[in-house]
N, C-alpha and C. Protein backbone atom coordinates (compact mmCIF):
# COMPACT_ATOMS: atom_id res chain seq x y z
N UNK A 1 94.14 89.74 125.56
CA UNK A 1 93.86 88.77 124.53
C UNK A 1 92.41 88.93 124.09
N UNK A 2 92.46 88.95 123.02
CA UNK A 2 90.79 88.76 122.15
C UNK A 2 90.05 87.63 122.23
N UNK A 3 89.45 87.40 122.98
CA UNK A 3 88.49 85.82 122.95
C UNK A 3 87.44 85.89 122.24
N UNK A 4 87.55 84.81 121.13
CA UNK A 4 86.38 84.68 120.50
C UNK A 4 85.72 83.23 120.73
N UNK A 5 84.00 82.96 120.09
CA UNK A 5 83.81 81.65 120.10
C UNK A 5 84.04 80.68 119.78
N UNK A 6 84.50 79.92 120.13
CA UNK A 6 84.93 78.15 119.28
C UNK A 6 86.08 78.45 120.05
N UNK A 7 86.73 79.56 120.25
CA UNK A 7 88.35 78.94 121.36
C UNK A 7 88.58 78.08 122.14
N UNK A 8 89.23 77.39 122.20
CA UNK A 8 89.52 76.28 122.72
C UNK A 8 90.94 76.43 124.02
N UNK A 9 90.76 76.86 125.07
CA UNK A 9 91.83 77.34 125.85
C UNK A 9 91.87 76.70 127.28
N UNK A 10 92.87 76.47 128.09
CA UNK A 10 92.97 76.21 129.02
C UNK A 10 93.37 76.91 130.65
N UNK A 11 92.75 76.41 131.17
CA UNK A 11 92.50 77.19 132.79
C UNK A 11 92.34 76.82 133.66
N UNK A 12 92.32 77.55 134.73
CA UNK A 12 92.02 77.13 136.86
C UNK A 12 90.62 77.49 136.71
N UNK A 13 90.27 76.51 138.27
CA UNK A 13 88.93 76.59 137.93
C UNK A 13 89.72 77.47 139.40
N UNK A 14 88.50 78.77 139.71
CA UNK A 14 88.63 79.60 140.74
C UNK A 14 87.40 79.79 141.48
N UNK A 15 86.45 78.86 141.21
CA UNK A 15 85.46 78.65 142.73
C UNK A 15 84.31 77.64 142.25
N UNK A 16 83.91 77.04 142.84
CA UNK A 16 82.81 75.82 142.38
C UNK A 16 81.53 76.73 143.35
N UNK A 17 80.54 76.48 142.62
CA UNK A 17 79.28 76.57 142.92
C UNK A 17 78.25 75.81 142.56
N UNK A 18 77.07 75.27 143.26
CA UNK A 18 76.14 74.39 142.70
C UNK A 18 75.66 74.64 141.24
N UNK A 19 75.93 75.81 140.46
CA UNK A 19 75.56 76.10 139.33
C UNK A 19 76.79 76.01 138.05
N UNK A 20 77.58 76.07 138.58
CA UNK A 20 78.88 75.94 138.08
C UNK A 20 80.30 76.35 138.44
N UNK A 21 81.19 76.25 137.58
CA UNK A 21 82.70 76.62 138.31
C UNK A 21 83.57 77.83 137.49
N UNK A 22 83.95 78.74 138.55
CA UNK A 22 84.48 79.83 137.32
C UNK A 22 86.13 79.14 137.21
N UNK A 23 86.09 79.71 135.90
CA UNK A 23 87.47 79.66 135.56
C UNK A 23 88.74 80.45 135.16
N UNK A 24 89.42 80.84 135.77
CA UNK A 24 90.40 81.94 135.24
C UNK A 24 91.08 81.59 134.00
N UNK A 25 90.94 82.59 132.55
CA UNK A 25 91.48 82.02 131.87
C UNK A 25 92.91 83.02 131.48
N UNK A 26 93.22 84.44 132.44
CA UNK A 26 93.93 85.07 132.25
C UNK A 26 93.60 85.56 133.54
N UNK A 27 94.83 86.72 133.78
CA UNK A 27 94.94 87.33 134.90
C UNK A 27 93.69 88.15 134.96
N UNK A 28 93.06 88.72 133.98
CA UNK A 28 91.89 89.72 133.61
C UNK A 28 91.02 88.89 133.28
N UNK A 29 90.92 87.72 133.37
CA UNK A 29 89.64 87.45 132.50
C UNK A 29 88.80 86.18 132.96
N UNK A 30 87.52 85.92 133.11
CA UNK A 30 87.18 84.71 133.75
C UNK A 30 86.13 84.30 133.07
N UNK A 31 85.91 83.21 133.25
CA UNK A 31 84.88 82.81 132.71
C UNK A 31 83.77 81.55 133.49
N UNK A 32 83.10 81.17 132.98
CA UNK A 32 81.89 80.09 133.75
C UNK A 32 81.53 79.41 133.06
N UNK A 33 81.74 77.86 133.78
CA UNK A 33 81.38 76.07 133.00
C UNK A 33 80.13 76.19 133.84
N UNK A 34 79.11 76.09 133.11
CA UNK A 34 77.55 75.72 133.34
C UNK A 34 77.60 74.55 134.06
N UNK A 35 76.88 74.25 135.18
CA UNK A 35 77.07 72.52 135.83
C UNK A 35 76.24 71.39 134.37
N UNK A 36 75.53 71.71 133.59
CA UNK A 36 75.19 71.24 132.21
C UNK A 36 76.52 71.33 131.20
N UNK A 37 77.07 72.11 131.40
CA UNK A 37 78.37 71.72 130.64
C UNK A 37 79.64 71.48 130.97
N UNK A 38 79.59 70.57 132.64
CA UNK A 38 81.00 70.06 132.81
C UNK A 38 80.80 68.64 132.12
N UNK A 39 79.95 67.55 132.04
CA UNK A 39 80.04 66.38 131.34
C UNK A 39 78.47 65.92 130.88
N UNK A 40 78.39 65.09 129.90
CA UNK A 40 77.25 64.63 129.45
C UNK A 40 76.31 64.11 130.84
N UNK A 41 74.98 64.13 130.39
CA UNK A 41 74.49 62.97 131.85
C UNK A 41 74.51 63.92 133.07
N UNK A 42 73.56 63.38 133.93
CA UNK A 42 73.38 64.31 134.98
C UNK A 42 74.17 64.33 136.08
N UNK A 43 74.76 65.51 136.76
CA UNK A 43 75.29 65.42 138.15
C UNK A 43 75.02 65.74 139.50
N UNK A 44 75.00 65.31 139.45
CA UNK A 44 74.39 64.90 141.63
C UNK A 44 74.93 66.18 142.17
N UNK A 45 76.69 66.21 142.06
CA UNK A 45 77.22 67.28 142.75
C UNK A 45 78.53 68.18 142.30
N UNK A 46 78.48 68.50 141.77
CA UNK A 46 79.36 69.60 140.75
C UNK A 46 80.92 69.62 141.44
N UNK A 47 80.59 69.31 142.85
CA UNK A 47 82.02 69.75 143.57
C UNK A 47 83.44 68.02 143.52
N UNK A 48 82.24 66.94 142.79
CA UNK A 48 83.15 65.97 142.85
C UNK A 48 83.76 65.79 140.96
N UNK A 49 83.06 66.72 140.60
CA UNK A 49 83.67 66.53 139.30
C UNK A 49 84.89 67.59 138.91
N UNK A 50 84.43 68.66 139.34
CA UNK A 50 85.93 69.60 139.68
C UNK A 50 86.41 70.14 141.08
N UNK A 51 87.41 70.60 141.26
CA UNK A 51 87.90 71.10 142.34
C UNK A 51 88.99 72.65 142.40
N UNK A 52 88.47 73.28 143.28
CA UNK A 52 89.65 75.09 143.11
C UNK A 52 90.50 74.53 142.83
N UNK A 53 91.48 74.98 142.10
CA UNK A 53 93.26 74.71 141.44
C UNK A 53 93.49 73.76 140.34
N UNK A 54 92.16 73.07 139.63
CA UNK A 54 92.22 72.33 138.92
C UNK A 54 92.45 72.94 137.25
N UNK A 55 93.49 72.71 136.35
CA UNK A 55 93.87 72.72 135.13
C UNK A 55 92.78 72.26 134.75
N UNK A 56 91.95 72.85 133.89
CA UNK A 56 90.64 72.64 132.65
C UNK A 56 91.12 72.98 131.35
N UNK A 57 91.02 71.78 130.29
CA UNK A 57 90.65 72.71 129.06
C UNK A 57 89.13 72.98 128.56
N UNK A 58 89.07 74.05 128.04
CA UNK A 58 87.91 74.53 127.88
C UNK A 58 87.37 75.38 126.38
N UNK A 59 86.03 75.18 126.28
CA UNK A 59 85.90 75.70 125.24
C UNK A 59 84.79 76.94 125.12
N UNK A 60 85.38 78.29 124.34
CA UNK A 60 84.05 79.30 124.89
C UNK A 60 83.06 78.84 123.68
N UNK A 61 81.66 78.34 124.29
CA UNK A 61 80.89 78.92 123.75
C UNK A 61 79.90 80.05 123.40
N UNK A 62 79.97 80.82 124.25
CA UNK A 62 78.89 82.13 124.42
C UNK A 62 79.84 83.26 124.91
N UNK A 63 79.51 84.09 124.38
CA UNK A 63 80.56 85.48 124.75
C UNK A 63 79.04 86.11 124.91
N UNK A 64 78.60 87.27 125.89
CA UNK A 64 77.80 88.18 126.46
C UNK A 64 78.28 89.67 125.73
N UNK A 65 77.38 90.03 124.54
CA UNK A 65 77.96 91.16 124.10
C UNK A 65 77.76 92.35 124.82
N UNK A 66 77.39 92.19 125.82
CA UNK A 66 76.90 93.63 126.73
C UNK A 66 77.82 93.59 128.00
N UNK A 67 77.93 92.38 128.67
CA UNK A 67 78.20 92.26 129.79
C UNK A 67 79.56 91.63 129.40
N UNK A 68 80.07 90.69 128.73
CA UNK A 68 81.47 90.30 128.33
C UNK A 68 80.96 89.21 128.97
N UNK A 69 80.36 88.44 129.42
CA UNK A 69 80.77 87.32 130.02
C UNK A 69 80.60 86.26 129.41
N UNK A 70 81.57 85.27 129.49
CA UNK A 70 82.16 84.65 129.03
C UNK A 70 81.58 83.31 129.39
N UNK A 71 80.54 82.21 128.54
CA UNK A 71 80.12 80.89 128.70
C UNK A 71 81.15 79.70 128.21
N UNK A 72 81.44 78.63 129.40
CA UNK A 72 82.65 77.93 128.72
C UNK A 72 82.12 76.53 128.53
N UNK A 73 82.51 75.62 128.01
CA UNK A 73 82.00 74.12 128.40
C UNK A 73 83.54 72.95 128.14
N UNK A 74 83.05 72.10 129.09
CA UNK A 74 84.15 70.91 128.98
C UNK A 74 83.49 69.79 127.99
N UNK A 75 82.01 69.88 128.26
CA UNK A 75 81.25 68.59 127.82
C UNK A 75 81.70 68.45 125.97
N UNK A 76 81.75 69.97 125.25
CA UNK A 76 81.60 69.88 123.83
C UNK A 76 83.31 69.22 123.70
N UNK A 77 83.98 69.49 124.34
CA UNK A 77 85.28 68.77 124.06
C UNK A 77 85.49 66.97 123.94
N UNK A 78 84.31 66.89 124.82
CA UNK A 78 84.30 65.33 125.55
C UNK A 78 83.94 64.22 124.37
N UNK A 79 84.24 63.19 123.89
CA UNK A 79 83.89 62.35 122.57
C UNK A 79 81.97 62.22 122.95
N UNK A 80 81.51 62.50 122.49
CA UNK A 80 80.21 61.73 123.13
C UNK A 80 80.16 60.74 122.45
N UNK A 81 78.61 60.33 123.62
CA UNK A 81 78.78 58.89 123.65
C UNK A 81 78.10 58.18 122.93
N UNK A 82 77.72 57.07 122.73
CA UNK A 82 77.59 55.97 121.46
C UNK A 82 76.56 55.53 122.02
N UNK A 83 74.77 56.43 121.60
CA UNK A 83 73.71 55.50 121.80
C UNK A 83 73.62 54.59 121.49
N UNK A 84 73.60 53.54 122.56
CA UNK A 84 72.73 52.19 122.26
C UNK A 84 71.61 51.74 122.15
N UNK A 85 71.10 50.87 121.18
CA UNK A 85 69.36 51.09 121.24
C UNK A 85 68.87 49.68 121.60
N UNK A 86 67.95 49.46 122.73
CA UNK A 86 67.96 47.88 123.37
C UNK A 86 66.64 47.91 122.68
N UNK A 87 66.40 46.41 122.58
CA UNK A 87 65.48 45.90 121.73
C UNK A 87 64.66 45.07 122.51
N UNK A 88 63.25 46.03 122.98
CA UNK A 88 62.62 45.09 124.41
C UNK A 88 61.79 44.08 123.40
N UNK A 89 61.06 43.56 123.95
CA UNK A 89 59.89 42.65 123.44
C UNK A 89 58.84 43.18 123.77
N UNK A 90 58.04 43.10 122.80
CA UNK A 90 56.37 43.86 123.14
C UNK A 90 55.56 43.34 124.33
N UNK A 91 55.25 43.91 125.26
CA UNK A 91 54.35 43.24 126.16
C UNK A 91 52.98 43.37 125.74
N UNK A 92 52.41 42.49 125.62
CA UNK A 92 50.33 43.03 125.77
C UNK A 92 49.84 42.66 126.79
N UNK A 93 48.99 43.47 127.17
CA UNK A 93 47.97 43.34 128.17
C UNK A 93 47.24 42.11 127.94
N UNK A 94 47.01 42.01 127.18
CA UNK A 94 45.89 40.56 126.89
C UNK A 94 46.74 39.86 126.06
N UNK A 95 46.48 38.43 125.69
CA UNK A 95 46.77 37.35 124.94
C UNK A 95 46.78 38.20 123.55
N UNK A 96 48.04 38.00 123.11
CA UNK A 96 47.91 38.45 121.04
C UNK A 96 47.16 37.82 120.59
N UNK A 97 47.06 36.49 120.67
CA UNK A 97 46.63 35.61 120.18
C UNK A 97 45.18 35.47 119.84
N UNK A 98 44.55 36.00 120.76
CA UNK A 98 43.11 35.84 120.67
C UNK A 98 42.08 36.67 119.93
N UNK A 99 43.10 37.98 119.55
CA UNK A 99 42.30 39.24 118.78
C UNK A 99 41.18 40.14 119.49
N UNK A 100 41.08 40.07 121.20
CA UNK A 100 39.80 40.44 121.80
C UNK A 100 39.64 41.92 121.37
N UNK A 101 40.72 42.43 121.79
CA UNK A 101 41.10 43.81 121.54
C UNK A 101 39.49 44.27 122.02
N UNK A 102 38.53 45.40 121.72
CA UNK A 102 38.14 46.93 122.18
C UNK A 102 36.61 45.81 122.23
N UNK A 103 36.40 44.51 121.47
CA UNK A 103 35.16 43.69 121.34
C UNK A 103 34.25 43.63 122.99
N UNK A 104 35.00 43.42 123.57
CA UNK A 104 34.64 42.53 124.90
C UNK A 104 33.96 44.15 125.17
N UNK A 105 34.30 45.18 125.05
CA UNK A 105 33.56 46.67 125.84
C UNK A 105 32.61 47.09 124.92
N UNK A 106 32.29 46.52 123.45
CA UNK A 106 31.74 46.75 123.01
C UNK A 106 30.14 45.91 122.91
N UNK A 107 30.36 44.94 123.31
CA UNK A 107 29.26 43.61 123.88
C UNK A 107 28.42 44.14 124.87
N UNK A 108 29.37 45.05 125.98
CA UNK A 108 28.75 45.39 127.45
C UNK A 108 28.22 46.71 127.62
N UNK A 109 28.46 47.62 126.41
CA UNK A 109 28.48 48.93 126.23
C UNK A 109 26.65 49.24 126.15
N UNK A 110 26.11 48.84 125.61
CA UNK A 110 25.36 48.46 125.48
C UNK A 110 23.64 48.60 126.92
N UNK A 111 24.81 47.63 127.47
CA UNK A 111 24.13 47.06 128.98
C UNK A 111 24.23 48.38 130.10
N UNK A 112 25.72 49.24 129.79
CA UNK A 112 26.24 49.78 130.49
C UNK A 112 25.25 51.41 130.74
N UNK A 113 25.31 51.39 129.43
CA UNK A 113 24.32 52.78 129.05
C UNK A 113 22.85 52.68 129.42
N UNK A 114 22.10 51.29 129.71
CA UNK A 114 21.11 51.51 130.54
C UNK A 114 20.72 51.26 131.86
N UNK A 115 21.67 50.91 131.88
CA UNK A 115 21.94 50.98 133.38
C UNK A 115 22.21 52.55 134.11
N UNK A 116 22.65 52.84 133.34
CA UNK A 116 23.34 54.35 133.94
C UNK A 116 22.24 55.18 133.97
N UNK A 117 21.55 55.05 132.03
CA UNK A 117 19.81 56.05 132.27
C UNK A 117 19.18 55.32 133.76
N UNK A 118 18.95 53.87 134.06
CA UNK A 118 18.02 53.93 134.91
C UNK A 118 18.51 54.21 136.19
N UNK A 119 19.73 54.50 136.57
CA UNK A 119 19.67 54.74 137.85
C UNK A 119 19.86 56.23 137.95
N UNK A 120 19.76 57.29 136.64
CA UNK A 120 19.51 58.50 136.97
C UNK A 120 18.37 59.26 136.90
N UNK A 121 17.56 58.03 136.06
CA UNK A 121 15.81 58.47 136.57
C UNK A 121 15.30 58.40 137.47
N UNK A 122 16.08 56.77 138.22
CA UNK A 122 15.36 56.71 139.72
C UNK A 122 16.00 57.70 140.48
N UNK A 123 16.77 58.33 140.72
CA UNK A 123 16.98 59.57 141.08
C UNK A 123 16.24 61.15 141.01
């Protein structure tokens, strides 16, 4: 069979590894789900999301023009999911209210800078 990209085909997975799981998609032919492309979101441990003998459908994305090998993913099949966007409340450090903002360092700035010359003359 001719496999091209965007196919959409189904298969055994034929060994899990922390990096991913191969998949037989013919008697001749195999391929590999990236542990980034068995599902959205991160996974802890690759071996509880699939298992050897498990029916996958799958989709190639990457064909290896030198080497043939074959990149598959489950995730692009998967609906993704529906960001939600939460709406915090602004925290400030200081009172809004009062407008002090950058003033208060600018009063002391002043004080600060001679202080600093004189204790590196008395030095």
């Amino acid at each position: 069979m001719e496999y091209k990209i965007g196919m959409v085909l189904t298969g055994k997975i034929t060994g899990v590894q922390p990096y991913g799981a191969f998949v037989s998609l013919d008697s001749q032919t195999q391929g590999l789900i990236h542990v980034s492309e068995v599902k959205n979101g991160f996974i802890k441990n690759i071996n509880e999301e699939l298992k050897i003998g498990d029916q996958v459908t799958v989709k190639i994305i990457d064909i290896d023009e030198y080497t043939k090998k074959i990149s598959l993913s489950i995730r692009v099949l998967a609906d993704t999911p529906v960001m939600t966007t939460i709406n915090k409340k602004k925290k400030y450090f200081t009172n809004r209210k009062k407008k002090i903002g950058f003033f208060s360092i600018e009063e002391r700035l002043d004080d600060w800078i001679s202080e600093a010359l004189k204790e590196t003359v008395e030095k």
